[in-house]
N, C-alpha and C. Protein backbone atom coordinates (compact mmCIF):
# COMPACT_ATOMS: atom_id res chain seq x y z
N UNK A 1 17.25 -2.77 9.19
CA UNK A 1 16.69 -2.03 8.08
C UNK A 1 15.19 -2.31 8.00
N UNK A 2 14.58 -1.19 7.94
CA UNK A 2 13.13 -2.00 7.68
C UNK A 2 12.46 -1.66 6.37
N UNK A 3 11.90 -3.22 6.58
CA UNK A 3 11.33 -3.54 4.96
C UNK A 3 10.11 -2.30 4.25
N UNK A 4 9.85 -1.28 5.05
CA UNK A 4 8.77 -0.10 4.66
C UNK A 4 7.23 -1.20 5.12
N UNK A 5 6.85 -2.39 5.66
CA UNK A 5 6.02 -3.04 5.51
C UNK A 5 5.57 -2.75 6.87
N UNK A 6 6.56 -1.80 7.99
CA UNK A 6 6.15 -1.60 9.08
C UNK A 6 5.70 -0.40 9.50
N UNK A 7 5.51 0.52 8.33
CA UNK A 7 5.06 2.18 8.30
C UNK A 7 4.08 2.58 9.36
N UNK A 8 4.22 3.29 10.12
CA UNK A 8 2.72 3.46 10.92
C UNK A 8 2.17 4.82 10.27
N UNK A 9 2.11 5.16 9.09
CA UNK A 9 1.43 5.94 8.71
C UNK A 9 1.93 7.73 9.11
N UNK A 10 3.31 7.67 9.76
CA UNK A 10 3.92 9.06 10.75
C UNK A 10 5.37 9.14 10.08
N UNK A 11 6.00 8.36 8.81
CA UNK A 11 6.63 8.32 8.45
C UNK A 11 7.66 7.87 9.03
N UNK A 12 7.70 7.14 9.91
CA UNK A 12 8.34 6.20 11.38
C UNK A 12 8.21 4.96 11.35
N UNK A 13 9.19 4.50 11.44
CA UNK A 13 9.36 2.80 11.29
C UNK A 13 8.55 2.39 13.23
N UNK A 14 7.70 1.56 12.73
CA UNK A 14 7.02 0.88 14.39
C UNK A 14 6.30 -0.12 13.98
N UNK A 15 7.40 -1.44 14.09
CA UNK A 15 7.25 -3.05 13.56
C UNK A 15 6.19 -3.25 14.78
N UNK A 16 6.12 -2.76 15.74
CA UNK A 16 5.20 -3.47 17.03
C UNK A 16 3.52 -3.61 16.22
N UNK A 17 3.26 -2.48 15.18
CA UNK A 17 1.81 -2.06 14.95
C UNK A 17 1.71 -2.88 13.77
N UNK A 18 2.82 -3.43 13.20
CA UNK A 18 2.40 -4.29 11.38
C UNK A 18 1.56 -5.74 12.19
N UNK A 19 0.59 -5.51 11.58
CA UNK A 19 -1.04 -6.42 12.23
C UNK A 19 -1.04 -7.34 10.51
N UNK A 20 -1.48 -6.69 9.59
CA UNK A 20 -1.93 -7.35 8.49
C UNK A 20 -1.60 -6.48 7.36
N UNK A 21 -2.32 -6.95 6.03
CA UNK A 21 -2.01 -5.89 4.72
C UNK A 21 -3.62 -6.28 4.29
N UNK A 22 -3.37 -5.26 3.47
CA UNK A 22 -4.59 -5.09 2.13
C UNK A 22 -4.12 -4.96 0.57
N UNK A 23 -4.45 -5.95 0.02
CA UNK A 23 -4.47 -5.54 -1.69
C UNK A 23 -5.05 -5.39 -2.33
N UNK A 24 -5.41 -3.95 -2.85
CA UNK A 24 -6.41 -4.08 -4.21
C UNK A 24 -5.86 -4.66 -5.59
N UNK A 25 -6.42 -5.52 -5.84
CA UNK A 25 -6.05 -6.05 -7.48
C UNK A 25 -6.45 -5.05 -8.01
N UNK A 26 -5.94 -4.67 -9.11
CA UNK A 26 -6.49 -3.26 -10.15
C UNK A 26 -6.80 -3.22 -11.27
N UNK A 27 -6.23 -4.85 -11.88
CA UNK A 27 -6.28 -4.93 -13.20
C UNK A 27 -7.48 -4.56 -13.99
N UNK A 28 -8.44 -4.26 -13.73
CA UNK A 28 -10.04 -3.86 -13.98
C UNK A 28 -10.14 -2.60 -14.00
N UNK A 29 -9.32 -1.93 -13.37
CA UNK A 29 -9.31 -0.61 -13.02
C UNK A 29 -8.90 0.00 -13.60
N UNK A 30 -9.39 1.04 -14.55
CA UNK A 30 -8.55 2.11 -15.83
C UNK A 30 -8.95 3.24 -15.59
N UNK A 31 -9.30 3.84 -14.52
CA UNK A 31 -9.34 5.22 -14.37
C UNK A 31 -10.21 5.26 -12.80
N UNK A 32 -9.82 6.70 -12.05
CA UNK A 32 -9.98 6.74 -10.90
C UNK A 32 -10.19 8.25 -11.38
N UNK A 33 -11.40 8.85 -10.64
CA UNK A 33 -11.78 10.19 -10.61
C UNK A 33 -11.80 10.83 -9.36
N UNK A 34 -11.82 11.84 -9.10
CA UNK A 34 -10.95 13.01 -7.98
C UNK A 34 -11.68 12.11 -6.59
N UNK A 35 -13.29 12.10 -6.62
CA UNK A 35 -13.69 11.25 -5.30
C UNK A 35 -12.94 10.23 -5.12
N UNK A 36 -13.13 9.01 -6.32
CA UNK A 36 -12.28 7.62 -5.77
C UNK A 36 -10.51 8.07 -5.57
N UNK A 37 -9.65 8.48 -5.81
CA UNK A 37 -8.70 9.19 -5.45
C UNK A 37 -8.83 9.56 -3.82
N UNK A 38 -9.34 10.53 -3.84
CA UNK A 38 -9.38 11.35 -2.54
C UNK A 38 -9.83 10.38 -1.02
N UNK A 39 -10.90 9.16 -1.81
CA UNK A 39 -11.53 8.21 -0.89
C UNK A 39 -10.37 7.01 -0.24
N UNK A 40 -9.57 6.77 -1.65
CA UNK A 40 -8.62 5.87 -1.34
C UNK A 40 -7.18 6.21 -0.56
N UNK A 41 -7.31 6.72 -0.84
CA UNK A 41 -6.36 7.85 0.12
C UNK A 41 -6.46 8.08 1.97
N UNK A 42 -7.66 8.37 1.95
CA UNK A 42 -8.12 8.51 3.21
C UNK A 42 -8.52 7.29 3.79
N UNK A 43 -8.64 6.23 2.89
CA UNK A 43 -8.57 4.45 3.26
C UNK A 43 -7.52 4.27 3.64
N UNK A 44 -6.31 4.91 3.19
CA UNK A 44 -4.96 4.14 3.21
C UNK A 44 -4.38 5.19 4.66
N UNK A 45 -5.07 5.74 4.85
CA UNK A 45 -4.49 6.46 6.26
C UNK A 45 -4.92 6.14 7.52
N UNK A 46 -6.18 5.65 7.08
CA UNK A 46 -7.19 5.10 8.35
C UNK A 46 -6.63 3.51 8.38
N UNK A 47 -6.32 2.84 7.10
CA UNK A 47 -5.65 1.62 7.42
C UNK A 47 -4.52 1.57 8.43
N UNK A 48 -3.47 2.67 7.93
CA UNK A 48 -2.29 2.78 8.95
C UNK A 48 -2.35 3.18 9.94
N UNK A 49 -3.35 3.79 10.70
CA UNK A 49 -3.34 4.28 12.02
C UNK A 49 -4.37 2.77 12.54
N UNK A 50 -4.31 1.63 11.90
CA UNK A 50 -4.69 -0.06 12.80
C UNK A 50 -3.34 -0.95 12.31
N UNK A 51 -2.34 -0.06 11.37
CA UNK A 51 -1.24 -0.96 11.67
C UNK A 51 -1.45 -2.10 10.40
N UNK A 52 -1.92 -1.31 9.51
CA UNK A 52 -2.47 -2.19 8.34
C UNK A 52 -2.04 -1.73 7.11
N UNK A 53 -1.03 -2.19 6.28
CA UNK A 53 -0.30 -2.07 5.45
C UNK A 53 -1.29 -1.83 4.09
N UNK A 54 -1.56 -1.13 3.25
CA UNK A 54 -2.09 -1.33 1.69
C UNK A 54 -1.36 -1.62 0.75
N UNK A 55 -1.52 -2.41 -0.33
CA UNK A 55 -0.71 -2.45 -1.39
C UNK A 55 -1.78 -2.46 -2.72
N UNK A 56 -0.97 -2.25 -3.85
CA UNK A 56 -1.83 -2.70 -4.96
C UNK A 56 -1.14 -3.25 -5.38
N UNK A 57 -2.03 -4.05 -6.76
CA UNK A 57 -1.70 -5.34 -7.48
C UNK A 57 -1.85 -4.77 -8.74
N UNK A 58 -0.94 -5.17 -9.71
CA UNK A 58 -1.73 -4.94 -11.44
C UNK A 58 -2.21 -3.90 -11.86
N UNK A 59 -1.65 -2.64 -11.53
CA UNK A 59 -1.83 -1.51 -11.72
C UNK A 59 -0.96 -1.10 -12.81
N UNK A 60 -2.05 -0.36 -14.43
CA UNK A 60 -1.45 -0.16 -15.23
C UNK A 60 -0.73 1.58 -15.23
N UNK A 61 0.02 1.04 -15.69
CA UNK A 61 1.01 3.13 -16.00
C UNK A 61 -0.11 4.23 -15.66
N UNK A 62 -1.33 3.77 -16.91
CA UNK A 62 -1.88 4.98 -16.53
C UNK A 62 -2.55 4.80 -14.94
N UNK A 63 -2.98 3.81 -14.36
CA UNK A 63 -3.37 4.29 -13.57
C UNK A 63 -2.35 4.57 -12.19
N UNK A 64 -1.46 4.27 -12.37
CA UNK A 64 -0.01 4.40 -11.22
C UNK A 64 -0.20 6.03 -11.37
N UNK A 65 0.08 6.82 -12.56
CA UNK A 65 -0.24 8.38 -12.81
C UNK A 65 -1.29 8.70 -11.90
N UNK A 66 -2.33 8.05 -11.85
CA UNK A 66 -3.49 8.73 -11.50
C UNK A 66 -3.58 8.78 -9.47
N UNK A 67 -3.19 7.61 -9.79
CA UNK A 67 -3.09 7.50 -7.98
C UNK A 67 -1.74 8.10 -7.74
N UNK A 68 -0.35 8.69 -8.24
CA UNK A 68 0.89 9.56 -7.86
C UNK A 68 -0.25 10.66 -7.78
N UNK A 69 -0.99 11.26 -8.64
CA UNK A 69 -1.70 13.04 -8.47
C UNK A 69 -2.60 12.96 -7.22
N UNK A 70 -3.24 11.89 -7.37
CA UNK A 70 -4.22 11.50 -5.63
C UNK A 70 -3.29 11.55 -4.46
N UNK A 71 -1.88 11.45 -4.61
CA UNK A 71 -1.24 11.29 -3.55
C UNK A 71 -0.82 9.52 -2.66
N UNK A 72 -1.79 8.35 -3.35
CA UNK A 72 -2.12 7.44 -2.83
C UNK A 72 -0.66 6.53 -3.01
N UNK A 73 -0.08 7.09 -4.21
CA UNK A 73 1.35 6.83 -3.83
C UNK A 73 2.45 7.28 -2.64
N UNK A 74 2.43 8.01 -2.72
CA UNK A 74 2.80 8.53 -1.35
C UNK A 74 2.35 8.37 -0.26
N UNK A 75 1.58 7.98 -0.32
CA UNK A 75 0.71 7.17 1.13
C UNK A 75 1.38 6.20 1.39
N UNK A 76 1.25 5.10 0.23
CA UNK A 76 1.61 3.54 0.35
C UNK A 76 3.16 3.75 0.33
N UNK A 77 3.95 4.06 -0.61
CA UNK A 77 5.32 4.14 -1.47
C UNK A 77 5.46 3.07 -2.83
N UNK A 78 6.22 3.77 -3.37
CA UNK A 78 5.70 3.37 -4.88
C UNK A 78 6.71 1.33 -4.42
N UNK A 79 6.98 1.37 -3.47
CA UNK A 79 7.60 -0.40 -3.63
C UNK A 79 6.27 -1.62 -2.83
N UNK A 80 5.46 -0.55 -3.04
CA UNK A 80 4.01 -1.50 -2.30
C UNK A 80 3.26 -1.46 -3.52
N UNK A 81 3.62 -1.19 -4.79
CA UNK A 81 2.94 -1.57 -6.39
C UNK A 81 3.52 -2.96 -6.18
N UNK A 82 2.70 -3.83 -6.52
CA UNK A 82 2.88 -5.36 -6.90
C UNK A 82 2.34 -6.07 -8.59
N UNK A 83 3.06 -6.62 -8.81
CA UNK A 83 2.77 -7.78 -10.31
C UNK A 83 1.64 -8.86 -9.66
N UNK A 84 2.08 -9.29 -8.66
CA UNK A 84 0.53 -10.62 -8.52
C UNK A 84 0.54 -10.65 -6.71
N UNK A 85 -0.62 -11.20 -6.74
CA UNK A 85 -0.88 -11.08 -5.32
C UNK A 85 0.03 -12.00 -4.77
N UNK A 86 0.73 -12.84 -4.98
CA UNK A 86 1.77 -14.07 -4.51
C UNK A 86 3.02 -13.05 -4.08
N UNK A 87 3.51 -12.02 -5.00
CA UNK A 87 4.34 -10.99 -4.52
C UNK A 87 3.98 -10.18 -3.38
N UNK A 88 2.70 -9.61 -3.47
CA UNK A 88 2.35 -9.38 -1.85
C UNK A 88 2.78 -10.28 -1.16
N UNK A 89 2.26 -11.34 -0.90
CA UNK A 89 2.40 -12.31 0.28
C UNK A 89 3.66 -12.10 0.43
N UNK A 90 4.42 -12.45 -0.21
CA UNK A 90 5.71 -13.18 0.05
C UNK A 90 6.43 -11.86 0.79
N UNK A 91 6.11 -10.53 0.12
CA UNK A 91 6.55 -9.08 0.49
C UNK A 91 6.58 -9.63 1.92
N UNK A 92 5.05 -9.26 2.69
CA UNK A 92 4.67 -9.25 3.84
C UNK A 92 5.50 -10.38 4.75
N UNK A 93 5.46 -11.48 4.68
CA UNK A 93 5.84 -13.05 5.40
C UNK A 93 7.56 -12.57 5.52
N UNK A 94 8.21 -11.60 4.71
CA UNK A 94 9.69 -11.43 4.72
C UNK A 94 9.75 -10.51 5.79
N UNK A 95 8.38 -9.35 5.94
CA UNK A 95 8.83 -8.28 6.79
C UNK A 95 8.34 -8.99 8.08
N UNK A 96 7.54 -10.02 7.82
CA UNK A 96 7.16 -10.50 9.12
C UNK A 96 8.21 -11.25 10.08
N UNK A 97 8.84 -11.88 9.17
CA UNK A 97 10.20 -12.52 9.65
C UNK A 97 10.90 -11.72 10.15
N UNK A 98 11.75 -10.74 9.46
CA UNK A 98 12.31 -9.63 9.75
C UNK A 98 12.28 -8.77 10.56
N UNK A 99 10.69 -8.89 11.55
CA UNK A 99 10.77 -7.86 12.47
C UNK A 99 10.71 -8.70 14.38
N UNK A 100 10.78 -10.04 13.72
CA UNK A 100 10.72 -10.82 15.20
C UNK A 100 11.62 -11.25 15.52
């Protein structure tokens, strides 16, 4: 089964390419306008074509809304929203296990 931590960005599971992750903490973050949207987005695609996982951290309701209309959910999948960066880790180190 794979943990979604091995996405290559083609909607295809390919554990060979999971290299690393990225987290934005967000808690600071209360609103995202059509550029930062559209920018982060196209971050999170260019991440996955090096095999580089994104996640966020501390992202409030409203802004989870704002990045589902950007699409940036659907990029990542809504189980790469995280409570603290320690939940990342631990996410990642399970799929890392999991795929060797």
């Amino acid at each position: 089964m794979c943990p979604n931590w091995c996405r290559s960005g083609t909607g295809g599971c390919s554990r060979r390419r999971l290299r690393s992750t990225e987290a934005a903490r967000s808690a600071a973050v209360d609103d995202v306008d059509y550029t930062g949207g559209k920018t982060l987005a196209e971050l999170v695609d260019q991440l996955a074509k090096r095999g580089i996982v994104f996640a966020i951290v501390d992202a409030s309701p409203d802004l989870r809304r704002e990045l589902d209309r950007f699409g940036v959910t659907a990029k990542i999948g809504e189980d790469h929203y995280y409570d603290s960066l320690r939940a990342v880790r631990d996410a990642f180190h399970r799929a890392v296990q999991t795929s060797q």
